[in-house]
C-alpha atoms as a PDB file:
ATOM      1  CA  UNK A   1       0.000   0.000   0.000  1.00  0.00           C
ATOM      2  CA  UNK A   2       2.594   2.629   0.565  1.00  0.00           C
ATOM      3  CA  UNK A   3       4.417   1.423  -2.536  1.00  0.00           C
ATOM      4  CA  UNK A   4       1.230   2.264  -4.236  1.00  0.00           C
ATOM      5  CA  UNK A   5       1.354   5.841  -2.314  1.00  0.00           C
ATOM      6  CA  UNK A   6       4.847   6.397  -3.739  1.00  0.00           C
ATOM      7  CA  UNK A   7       4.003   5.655  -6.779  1.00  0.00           C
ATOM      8  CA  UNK A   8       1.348   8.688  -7.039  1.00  0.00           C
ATOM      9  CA  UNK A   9       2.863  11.262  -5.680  1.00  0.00           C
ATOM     10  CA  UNK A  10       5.300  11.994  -8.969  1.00  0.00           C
ATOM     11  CA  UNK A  11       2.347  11.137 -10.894  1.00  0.00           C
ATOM     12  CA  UNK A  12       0.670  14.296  -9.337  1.00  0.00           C
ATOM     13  CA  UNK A  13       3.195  16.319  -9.138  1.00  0.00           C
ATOM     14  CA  UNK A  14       3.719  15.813 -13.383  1.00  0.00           C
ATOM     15  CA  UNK A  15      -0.075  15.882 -13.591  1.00  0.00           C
ATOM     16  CA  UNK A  16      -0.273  19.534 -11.813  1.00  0.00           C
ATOM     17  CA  UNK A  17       2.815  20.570 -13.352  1.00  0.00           C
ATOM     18  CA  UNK A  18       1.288  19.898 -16.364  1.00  0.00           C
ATOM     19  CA  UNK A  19      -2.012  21.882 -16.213  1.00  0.00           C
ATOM     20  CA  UNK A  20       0.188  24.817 -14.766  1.00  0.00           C
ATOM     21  CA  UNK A  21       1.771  24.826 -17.958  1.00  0.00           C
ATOM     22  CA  UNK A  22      -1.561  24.761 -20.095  1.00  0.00           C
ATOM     23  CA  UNK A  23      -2.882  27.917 -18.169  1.00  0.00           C
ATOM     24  CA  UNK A  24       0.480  29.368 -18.954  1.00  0.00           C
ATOM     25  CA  UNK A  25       0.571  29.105 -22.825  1.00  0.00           C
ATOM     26  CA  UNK A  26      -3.056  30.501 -22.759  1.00  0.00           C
ATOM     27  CA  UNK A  27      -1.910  33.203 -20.239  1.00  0.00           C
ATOM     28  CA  UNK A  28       0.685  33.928 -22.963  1.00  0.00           C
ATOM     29  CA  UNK A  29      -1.910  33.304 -25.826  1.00  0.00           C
ATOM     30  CA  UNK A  30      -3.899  36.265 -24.896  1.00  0.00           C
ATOM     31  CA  UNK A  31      -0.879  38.526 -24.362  1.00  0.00           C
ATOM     32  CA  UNK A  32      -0.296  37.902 -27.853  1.00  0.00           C
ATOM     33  CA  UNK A  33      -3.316  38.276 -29.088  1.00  0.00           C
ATOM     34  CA  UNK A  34      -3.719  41.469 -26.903  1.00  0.00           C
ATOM     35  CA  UNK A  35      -0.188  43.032 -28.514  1.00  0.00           C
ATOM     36  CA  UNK A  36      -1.594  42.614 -31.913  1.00  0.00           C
ATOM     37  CA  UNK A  37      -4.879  43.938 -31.540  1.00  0.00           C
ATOM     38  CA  UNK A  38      -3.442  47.527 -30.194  1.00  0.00           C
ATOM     39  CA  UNK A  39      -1.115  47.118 -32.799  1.00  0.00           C
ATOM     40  CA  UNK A  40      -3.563  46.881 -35.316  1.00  0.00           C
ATOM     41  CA  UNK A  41      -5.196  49.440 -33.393  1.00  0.00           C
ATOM     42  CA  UNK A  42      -2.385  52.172 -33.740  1.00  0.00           C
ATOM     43  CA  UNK A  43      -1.878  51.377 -37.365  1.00  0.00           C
ATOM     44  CA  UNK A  44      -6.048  52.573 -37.686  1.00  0.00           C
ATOM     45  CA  UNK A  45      -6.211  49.053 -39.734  1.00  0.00           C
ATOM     46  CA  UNK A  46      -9.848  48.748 -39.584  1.00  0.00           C
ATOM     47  CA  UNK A  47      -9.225  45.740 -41.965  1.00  0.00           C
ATOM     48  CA  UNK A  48      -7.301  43.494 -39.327  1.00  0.00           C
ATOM     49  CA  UNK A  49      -9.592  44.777 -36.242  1.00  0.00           C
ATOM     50  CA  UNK A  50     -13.019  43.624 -38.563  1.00  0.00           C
ATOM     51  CA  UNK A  51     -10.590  40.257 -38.603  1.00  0.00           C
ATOM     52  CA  UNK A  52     -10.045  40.337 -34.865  1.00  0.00           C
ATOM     53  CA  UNK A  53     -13.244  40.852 -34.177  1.00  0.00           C
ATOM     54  CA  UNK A  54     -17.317  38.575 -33.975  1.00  0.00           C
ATOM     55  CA  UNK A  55     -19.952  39.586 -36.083  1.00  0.00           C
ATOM     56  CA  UNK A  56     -21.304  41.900 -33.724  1.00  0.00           C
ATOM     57  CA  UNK A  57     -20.266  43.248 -30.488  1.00  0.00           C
ATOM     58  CA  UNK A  58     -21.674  44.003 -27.361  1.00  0.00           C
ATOM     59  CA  UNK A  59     -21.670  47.574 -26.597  1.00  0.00           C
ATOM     60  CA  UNK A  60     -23.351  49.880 -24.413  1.00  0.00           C
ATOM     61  CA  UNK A  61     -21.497  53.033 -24.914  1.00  0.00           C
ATOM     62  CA  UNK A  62     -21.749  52.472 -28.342  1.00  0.00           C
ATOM     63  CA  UNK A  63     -25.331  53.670 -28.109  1.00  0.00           C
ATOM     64  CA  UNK A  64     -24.630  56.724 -26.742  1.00  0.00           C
ATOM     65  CA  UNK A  65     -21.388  58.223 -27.905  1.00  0.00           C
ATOM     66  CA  UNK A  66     -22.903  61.109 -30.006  1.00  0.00           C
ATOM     67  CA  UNK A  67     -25.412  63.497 -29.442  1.00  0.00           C
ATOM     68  CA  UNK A  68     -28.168  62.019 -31.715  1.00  0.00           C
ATOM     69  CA  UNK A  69     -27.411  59.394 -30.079  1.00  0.00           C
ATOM     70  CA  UNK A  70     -28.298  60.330 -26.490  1.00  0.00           C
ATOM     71  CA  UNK A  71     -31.589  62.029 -27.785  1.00  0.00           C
ATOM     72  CA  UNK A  72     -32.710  58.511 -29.923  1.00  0.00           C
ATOM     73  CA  UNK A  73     -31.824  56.789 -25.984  1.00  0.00           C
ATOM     74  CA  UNK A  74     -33.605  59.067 -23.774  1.00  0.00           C
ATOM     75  CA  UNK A  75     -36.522  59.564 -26.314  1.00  0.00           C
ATOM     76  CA  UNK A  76     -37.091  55.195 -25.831  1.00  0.00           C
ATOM     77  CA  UNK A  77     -36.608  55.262 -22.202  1.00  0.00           C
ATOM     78  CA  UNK A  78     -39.694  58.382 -21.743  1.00  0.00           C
ATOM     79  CA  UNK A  79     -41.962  56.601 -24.119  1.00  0.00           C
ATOM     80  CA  UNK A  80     -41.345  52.809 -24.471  1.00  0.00           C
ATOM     81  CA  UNK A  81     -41.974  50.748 -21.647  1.00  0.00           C
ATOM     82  CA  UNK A  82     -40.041  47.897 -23.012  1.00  0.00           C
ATOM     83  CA  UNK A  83     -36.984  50.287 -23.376  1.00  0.00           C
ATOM     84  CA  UNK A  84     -34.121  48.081 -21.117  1.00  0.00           C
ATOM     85  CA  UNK A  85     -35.727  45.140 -22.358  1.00  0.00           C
ATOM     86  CA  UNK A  86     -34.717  46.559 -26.425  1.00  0.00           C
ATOM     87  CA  UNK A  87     -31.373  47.725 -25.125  1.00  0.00           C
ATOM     88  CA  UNK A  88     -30.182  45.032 -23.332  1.00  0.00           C
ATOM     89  CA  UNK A  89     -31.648  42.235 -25.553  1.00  0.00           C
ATOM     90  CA  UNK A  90     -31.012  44.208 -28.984  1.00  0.00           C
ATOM     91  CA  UNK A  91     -29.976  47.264 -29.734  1.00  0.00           C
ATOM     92  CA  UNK A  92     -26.455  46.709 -27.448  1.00  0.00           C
ATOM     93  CA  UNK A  93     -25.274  44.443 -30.329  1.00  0.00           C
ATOM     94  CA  UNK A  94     -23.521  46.231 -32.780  1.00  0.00           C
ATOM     95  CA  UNK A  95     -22.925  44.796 -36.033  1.00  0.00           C
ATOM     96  CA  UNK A  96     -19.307  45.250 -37.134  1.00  0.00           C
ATOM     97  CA  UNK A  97     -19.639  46.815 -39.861  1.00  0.00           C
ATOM     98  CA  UNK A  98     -21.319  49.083 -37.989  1.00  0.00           C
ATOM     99  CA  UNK A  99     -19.586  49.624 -35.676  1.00  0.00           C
ATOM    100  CA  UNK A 100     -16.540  50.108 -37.829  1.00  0.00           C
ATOM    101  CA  UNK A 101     -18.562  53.070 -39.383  1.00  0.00           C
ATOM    102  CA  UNK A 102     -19.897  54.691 -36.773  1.00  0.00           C
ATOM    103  CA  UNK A 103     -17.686  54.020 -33.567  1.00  0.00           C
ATOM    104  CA  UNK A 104     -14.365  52.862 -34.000  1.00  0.00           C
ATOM    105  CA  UNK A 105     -13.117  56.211 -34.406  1.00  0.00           C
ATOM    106  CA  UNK A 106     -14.961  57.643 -32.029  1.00  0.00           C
ATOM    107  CA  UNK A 107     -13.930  55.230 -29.670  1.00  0.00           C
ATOM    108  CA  UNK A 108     -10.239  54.260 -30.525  1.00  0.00           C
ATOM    109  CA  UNK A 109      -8.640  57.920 -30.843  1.00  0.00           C
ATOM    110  CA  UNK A 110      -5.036  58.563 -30.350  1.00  0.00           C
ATOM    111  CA  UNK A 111      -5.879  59.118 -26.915  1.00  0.00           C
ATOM    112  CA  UNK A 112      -7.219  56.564 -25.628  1.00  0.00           C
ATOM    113  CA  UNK A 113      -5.376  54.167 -27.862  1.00  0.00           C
ATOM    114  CA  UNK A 114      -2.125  55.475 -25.999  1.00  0.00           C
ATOM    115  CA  UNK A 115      -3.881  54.672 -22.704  1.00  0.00           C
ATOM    116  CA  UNK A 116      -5.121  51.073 -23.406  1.00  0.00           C
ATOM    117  CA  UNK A 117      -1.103  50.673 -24.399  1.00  0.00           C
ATOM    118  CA  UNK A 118       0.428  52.377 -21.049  1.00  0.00           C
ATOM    119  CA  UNK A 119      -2.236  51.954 -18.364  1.00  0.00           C
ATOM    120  CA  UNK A 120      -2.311  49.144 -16.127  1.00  0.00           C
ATOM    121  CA  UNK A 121      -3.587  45.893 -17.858  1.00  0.00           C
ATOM    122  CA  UNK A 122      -5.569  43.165 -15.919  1.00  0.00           C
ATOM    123  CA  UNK A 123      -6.193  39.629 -17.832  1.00  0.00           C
ATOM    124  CA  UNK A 124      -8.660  37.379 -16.635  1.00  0.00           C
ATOM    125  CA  UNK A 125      -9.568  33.754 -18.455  1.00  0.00           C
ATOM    126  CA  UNK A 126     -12.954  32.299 -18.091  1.00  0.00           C
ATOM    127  CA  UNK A 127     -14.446  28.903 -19.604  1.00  0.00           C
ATOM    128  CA  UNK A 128     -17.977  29.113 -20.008  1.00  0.00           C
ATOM    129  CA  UNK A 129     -19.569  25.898 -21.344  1.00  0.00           C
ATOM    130  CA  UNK A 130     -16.529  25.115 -22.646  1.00  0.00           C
ATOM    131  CA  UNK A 131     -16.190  28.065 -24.858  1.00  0.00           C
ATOM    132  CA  UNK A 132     -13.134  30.059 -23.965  1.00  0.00           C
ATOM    133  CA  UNK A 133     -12.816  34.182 -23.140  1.00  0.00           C
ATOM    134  CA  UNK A 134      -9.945  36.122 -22.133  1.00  0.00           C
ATOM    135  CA  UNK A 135     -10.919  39.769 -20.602  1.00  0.00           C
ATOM    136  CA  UNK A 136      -9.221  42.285 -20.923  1.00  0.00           C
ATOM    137  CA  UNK A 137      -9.330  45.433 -18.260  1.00  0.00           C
ATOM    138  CA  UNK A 138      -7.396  48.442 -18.586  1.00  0.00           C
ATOM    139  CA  UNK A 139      -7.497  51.055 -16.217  1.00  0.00           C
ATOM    140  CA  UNK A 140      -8.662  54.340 -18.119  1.00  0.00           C
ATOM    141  CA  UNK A 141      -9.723  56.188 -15.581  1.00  0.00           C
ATOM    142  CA  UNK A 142      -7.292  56.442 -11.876  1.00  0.00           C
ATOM    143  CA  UNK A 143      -9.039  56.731  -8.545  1.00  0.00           C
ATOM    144  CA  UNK A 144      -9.566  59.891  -6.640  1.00  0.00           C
ATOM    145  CA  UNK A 145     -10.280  60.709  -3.185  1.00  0.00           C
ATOM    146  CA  UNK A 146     -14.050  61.108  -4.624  1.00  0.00           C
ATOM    147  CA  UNK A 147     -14.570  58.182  -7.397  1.00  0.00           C
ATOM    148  CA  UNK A 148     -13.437  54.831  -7.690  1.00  0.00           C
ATOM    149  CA  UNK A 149     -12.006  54.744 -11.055  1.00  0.00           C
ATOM    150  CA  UNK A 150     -12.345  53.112 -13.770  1.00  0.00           C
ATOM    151  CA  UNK A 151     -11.721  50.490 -16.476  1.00  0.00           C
ATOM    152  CA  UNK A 152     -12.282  49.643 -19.999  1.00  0.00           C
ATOM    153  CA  UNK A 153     -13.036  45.704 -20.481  1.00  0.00           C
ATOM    154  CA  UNK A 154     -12.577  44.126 -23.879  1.00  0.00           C
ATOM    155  CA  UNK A 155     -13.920  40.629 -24.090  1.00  0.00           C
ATOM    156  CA  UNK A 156     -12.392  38.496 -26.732  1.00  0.00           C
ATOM    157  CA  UNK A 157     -14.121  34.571 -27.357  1.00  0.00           C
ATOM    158  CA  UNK A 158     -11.991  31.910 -29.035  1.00  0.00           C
ATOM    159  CA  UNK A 159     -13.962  30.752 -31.970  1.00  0.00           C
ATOM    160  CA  UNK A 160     -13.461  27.005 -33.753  1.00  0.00           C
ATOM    161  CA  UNK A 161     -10.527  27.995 -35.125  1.00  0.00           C
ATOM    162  CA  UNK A 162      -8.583  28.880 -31.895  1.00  0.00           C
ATOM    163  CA  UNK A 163      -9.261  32.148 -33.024  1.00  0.00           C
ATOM    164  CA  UNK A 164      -9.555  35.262 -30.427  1.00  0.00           C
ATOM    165  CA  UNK A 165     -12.362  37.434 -31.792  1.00  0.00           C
ATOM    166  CA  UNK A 166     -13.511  40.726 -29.802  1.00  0.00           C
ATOM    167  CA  UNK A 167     -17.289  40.400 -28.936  1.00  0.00           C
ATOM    168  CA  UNK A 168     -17.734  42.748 -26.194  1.00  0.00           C
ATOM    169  CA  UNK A 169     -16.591  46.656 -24.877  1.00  0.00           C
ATOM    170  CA  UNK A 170     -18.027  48.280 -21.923  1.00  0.00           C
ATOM    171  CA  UNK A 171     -16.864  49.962 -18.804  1.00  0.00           C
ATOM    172  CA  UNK A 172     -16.736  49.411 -14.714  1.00  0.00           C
ATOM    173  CA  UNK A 173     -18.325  51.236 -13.328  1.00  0.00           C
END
């Protein structure tokens, strides 16, 4: 019996080793995959970030990042009494194409490009139902004596492929 013991101990110890070095290659997978994407970000490639990226992604700023835009948002909340329901379940989803038209350089200035490059960078894996996601939060926003801060979080899901594709941007808070 404590032959047997013996036995599984270096078994364990190769078994954990080896699942510590899986978590690492994906750890260094995203890292990658993050260098690229602001690289492709500086270069204002819309071509490779419409390759980077799902068919549509999530975003609620997206719906609100012009002045039309506010107006259209307010103007569903007053009279539609289905109005989170619409956001949350529809309008949030922004094609890319759209998106490429209408946000991207709204959103990804020189600015804040320059930030998501320099500010401190937080990535978190999650498996969801097997599907994999790496998140990405960057600190855009420091804390003060009177606010919290803030982030930027950009959620990227690994397709069939082993592809990283972006299908979500919002903020905390």
């Amino acid at each position: 019996m404590e032959i047997k013991r013996l036995l599984c101990i270096p078994l364990l110890v190769v078994t954990f080793m080896s699942c510590q070095q899986e978590k690492k290659a994906s750890s260094d997978d995203v890292t990658v995959m993050w260098t690229s994407f602001l690289s492709d970000l500086e270069a204002k490639d819309k071509v490779a970030f419409k390759q980077s990226s799902d068919k549509t992604i999530r975003c609620y700023d997206c719906l609100e990042n012009t002045p039309s835009e506010v107006q259209q948002m307010n103007f569903l909340r007053e009279n539609d009494s289905l109005w989170y329901d619409k956001i949350y379940e529809d309008f949030i989803y922004i094609p890319i194409d759209s998106f490429i038209a209408n946000d991207y350089d709204i959103l990804f200035n020189q600015k804040f490009i320059h930030m998501l490059r320099e500010n401190e960078t937080v990535i978190s894996n999650e498996d969801k139902n097997g599907v994999a996601f790496a998140h990405i939060l960057v600190t855009t926003t420091l804390p003060t004596a009177f606010f919290e801060g803030g982030q930027h979080i950009f959620s990227f899901k690994k397709n069939k492929n082993d592809e990283w594709k972006l299908n979500e941007i919002g903020t905390i808070p």
